[in-house]
N, C-alpha and C. Protein backbone atom coordinates (compact mmCIF):
# COMPACT_ATOMS: atom_id res chain seq x y z
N UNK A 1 145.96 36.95 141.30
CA UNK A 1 146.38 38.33 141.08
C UNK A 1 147.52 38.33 140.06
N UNK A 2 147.83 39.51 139.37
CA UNK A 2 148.99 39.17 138.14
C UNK A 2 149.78 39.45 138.79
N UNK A 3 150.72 39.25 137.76
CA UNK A 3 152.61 39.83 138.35
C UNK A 3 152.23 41.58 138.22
N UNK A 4 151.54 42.17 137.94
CA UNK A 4 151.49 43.77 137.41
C UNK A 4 150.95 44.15 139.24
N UNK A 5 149.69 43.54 139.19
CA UNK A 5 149.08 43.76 140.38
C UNK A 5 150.25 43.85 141.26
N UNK A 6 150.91 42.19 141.41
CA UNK A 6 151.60 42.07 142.98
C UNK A 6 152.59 43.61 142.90
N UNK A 7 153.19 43.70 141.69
CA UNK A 7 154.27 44.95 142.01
C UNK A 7 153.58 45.94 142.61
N UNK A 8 152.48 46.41 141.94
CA UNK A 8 151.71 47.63 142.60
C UNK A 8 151.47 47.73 143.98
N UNK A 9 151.09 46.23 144.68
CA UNK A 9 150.75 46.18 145.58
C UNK A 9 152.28 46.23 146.66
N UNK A 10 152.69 45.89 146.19
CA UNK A 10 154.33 46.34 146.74
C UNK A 10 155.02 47.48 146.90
N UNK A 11 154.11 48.89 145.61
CA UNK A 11 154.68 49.66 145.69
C UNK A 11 153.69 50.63 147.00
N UNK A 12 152.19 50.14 146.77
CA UNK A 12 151.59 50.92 147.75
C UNK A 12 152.45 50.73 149.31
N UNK A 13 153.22 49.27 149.49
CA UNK A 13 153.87 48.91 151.03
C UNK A 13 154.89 50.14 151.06
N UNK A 14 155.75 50.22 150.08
CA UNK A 14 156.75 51.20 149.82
C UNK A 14 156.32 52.30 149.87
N UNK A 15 155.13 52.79 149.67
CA UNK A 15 154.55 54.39 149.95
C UNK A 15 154.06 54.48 151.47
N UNK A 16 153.48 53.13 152.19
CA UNK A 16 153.35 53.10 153.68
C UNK A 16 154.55 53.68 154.41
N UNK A 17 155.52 52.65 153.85
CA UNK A 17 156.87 52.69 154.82
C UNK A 17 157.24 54.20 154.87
N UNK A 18 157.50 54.55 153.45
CA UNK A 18 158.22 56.47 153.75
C UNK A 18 156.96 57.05 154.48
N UNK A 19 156.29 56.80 154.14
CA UNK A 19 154.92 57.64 155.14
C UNK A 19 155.31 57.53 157.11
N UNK A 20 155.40 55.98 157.79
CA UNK A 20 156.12 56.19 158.41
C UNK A 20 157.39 56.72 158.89
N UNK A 21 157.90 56.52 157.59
CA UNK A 21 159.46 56.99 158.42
C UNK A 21 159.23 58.63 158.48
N UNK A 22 158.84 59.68 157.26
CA UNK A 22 158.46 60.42 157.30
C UNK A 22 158.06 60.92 158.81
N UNK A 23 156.33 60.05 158.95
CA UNK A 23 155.66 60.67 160.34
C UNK A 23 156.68 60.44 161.62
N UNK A 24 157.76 59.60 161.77
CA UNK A 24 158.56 59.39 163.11
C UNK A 24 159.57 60.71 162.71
N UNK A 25 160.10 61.10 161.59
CA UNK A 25 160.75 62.50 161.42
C UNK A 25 160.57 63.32 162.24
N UNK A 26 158.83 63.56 161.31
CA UNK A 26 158.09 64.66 162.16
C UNK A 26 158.10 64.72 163.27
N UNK A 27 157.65 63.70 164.04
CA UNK A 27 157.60 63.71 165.56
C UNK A 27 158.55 63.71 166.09
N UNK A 28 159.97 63.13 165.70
CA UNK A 28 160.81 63.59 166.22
C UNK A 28 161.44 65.17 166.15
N UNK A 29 161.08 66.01 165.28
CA UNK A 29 161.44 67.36 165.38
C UNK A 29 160.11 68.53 165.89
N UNK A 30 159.18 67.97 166.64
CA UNK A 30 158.19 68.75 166.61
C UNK A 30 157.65 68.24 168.05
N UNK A 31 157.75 67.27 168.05
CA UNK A 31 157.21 66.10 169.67
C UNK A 31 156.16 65.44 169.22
N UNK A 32 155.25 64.69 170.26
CA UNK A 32 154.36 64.09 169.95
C UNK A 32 153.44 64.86 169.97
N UNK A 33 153.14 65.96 171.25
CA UNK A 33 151.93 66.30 171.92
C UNK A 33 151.91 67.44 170.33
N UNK A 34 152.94 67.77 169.79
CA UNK A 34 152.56 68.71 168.64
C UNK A 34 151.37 67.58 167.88
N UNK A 35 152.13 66.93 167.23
CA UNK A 35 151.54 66.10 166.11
C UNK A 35 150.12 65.70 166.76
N UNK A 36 149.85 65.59 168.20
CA UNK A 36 148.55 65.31 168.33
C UNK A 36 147.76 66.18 168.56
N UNK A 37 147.89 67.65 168.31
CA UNK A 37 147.64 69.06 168.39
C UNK A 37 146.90 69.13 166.95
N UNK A 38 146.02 69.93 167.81
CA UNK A 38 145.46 70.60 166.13
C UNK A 38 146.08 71.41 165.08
N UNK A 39 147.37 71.67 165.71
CA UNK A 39 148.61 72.24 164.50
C UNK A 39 148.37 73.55 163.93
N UNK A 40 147.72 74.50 164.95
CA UNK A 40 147.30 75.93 164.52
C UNK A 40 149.02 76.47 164.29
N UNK A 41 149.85 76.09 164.90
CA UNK A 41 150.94 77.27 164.39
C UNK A 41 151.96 75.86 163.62
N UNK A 42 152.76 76.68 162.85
CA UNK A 42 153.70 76.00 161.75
C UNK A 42 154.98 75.04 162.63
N UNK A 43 154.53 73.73 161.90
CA UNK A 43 155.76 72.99 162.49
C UNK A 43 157.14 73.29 162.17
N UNK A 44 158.25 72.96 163.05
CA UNK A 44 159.39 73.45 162.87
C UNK A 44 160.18 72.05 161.79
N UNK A 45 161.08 73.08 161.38
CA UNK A 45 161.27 72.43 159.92
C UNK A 45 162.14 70.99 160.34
N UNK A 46 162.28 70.35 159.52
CA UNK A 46 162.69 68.79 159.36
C UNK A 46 164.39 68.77 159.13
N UNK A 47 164.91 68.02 159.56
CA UNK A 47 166.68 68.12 159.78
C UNK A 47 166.74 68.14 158.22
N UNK A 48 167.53 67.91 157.55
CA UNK A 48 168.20 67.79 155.95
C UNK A 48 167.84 66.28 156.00
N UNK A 49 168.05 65.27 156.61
CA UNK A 49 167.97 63.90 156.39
C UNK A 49 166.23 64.09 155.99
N UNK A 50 165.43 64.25 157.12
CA UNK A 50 164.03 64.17 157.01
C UNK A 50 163.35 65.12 156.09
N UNK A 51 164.27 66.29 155.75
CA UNK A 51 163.78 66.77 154.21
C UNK A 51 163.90 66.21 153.44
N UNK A 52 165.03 65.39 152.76
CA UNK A 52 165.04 64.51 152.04
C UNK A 52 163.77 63.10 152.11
N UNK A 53 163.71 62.50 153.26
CA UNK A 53 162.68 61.58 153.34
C UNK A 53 161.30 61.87 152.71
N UNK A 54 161.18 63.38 153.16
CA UNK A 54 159.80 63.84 153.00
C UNK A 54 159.18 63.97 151.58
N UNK A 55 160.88 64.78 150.52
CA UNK A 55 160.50 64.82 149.66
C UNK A 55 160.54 63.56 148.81
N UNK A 56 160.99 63.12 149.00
CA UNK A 56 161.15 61.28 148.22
C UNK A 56 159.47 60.74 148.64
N UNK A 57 159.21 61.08 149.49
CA UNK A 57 157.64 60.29 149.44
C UNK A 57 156.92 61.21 149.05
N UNK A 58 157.17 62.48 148.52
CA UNK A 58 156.03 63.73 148.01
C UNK A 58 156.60 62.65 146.48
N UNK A 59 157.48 62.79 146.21
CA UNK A 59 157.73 62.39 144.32
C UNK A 59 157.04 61.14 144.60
N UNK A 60 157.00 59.99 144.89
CA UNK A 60 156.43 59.00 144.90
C UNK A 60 154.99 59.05 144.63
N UNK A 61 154.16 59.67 145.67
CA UNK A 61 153.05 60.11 145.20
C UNK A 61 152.70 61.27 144.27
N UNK A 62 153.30 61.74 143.43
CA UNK A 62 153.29 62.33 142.57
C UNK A 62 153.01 61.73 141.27
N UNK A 63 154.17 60.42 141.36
CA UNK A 63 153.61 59.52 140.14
C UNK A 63 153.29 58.03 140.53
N UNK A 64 152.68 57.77 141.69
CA UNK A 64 152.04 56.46 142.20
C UNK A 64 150.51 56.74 141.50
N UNK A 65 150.08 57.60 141.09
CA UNK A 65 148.74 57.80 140.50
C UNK A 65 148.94 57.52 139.30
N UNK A 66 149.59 57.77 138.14
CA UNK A 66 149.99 57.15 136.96
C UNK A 66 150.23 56.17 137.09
N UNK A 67 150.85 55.40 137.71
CA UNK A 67 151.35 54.19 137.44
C UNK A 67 150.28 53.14 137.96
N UNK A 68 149.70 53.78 139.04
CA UNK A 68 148.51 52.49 139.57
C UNK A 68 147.52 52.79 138.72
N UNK A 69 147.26 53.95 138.12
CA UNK A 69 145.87 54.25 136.87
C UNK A 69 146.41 53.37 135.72
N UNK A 70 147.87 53.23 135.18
CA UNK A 70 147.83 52.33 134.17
C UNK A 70 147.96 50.74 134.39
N UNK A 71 148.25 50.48 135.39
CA UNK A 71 148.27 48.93 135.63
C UNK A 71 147.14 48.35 136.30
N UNK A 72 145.96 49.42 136.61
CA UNK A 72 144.95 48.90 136.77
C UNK A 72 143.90 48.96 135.61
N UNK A 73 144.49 49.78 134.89
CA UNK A 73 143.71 49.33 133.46
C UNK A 73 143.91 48.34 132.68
N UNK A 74 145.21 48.28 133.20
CA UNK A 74 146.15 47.02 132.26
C UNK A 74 145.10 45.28 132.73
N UNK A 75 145.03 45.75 133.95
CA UNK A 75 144.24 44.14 134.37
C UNK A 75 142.70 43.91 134.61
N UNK A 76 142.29 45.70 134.35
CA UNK A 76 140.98 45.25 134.06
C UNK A 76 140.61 44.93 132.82
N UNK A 77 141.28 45.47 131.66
CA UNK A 77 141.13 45.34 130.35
C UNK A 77 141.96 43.65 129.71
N UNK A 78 142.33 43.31 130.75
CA UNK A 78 143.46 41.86 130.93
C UNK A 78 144.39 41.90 129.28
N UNK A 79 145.41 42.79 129.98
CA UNK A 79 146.22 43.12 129.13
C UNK A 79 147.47 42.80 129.65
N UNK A 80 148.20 42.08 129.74
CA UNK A 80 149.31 41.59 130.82
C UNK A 80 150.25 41.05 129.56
N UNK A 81 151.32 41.82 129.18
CA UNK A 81 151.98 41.36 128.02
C UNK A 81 153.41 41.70 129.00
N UNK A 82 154.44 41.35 128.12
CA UNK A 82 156.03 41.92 128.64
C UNK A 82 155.98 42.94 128.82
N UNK A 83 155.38 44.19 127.86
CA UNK A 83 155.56 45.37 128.10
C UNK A 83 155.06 46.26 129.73
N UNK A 84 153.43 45.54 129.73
CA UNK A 84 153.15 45.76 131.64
C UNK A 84 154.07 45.06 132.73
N UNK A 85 154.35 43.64 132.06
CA UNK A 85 155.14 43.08 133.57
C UNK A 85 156.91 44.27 133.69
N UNK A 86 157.04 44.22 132.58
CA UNK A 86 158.75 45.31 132.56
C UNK A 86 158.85 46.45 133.19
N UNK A 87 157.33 47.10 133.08
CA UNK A 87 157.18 48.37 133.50
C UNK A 87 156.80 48.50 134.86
N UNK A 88 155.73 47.69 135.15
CA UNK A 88 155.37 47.35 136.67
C UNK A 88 156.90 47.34 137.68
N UNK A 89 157.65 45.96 137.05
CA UNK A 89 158.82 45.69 137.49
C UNK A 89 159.93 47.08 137.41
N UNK A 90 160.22 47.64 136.32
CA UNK A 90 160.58 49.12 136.21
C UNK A 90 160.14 50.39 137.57
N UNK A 91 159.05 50.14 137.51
CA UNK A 91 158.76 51.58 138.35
C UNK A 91 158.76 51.07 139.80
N UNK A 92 158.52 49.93 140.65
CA UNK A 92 158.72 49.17 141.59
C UNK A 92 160.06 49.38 141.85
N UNK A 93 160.91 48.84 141.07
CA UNK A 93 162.67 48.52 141.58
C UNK A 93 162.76 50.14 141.22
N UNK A 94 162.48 50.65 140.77
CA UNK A 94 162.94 52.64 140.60
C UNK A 94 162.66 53.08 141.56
N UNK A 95 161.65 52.76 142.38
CA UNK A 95 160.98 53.40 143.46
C UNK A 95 162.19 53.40 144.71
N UNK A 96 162.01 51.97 144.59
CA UNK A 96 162.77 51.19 145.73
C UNK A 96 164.11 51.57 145.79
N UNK A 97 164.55 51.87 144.67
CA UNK A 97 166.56 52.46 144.84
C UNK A 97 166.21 54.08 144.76
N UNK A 98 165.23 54.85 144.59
CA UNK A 98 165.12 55.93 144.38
C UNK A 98 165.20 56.25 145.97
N UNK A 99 164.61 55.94 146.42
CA UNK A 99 164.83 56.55 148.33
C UNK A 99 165.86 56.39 148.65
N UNK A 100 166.66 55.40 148.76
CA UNK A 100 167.66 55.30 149.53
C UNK A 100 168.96 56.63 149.07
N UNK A 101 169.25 56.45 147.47
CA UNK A 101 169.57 58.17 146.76
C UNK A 101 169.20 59.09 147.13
N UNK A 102 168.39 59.19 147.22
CA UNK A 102 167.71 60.48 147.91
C UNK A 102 168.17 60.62 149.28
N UNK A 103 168.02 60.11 150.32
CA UNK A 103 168.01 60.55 151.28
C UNK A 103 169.67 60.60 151.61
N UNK A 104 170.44 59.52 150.83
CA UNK A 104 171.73 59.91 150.79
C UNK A 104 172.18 61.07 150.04
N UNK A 105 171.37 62.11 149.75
CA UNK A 105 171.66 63.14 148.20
C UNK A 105 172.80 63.10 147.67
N UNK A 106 172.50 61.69 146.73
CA UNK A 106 173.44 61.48 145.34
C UNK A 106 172.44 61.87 144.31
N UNK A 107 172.84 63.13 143.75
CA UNK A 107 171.98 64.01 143.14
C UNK A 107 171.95 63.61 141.55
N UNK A 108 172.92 63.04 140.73
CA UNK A 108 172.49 62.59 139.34
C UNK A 108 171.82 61.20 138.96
N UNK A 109 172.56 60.38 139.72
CA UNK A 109 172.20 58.87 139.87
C UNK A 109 170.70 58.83 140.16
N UNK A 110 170.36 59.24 141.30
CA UNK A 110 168.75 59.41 141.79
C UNK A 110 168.15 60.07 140.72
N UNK A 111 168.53 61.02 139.62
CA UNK A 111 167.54 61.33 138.35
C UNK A 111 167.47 60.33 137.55
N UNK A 112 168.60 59.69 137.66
CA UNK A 112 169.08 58.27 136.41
C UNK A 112 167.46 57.65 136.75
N UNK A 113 167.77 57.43 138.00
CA UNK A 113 166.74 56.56 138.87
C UNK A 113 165.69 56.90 138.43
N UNK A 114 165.00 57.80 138.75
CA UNK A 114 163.78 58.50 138.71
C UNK A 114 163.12 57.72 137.11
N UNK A 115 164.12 58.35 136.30
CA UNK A 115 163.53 58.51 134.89
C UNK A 115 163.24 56.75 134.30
N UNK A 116 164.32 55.74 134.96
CA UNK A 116 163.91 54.45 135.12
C UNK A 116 162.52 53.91 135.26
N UNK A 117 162.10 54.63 136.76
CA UNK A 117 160.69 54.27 137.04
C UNK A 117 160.03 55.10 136.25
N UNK A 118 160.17 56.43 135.91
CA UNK A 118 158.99 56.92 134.85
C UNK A 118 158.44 56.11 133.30
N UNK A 119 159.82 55.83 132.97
CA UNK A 119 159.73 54.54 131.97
C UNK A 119 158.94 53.42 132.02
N UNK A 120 159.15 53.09 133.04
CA UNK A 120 158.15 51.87 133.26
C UNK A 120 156.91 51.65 133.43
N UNK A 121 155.83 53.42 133.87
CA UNK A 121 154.72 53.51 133.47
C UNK A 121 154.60 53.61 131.98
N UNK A 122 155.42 54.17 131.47
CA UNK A 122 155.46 54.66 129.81
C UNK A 122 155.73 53.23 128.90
N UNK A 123 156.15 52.02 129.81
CA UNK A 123 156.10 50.83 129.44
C UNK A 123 154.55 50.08 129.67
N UNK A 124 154.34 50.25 131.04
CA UNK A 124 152.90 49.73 130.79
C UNK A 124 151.80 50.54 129.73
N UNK A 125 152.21 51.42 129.70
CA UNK A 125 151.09 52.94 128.92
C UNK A 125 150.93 51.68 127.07
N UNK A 126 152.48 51.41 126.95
CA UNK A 126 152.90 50.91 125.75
C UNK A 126 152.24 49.21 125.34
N UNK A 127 152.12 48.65 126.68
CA UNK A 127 151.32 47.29 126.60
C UNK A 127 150.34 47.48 126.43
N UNK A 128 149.49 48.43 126.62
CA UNK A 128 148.28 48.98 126.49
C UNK A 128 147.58 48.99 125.66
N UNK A 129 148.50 49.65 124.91
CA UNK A 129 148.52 50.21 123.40
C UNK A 129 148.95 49.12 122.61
N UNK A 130 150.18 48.94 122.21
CA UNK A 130 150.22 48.08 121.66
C UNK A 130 151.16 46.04 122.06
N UNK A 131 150.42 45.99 123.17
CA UNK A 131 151.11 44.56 123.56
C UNK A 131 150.10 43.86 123.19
């Protein structure tokens, strides 16, 4: 497997984990027997901590589809130059310091962040093209 792959595959663990922490949120502000309910009426809203959680794994999957669409082109087309491993590595470590900002809401740093990992698809996009 490449170094592009393993990051990806690291970042899908990192989209598991907020997914859990997320779903123990939920259940903790709603109960269990809700969450195992067919959920006809509106769950009650999420403390400020678990809004934050929630939305940090909504942005994640927002751009986990870009980034796994270009690094899986990157290795089917076996294109693995500096520019994919930087970017892989880029949007992985962005990901990874981007939650913890977030849920602490340090509100400029976490954009710093953000735009880090957006780079780093725009780095693999760039091996693509021209690595």
């Amino acid at each position: 497997m490449s170094r592009e792959l393993t990051m990806l595959a690291w970042t899908a663990v990192l989209g598991i984990v907020q997914l859990l922490i997320v779903a123990q949120l939920f259940t903790a502000a709603n109960g269990l027997s809700y969450g195992m309910s067919p959920r006809d009426t509106p769950p009650k809203p999420l403390s400020a901590l678990g809004g934050r959680f929630e939305r940090a794994f909504r942005n994640l999957m927002e751009t986990f589809p870009f980034a796994a669409a270009a690094i899986l082109v990157a290795a089917v087309a076996g294109r693995s130059n500096a520019y994919t491993w930087w970017g892989a590595q880029l949007y992985f470590w962005g990901r990874l310091v981007y939650l913890p900002l977030y849920a602490a809401g340090v509100p400029f740093l976490r954009s710093l962040v953000w735009a880090v990992s957006l780079l780093g698809i725009v780095l693999v996009l760039a091996g693509l093209a021209w690595g």
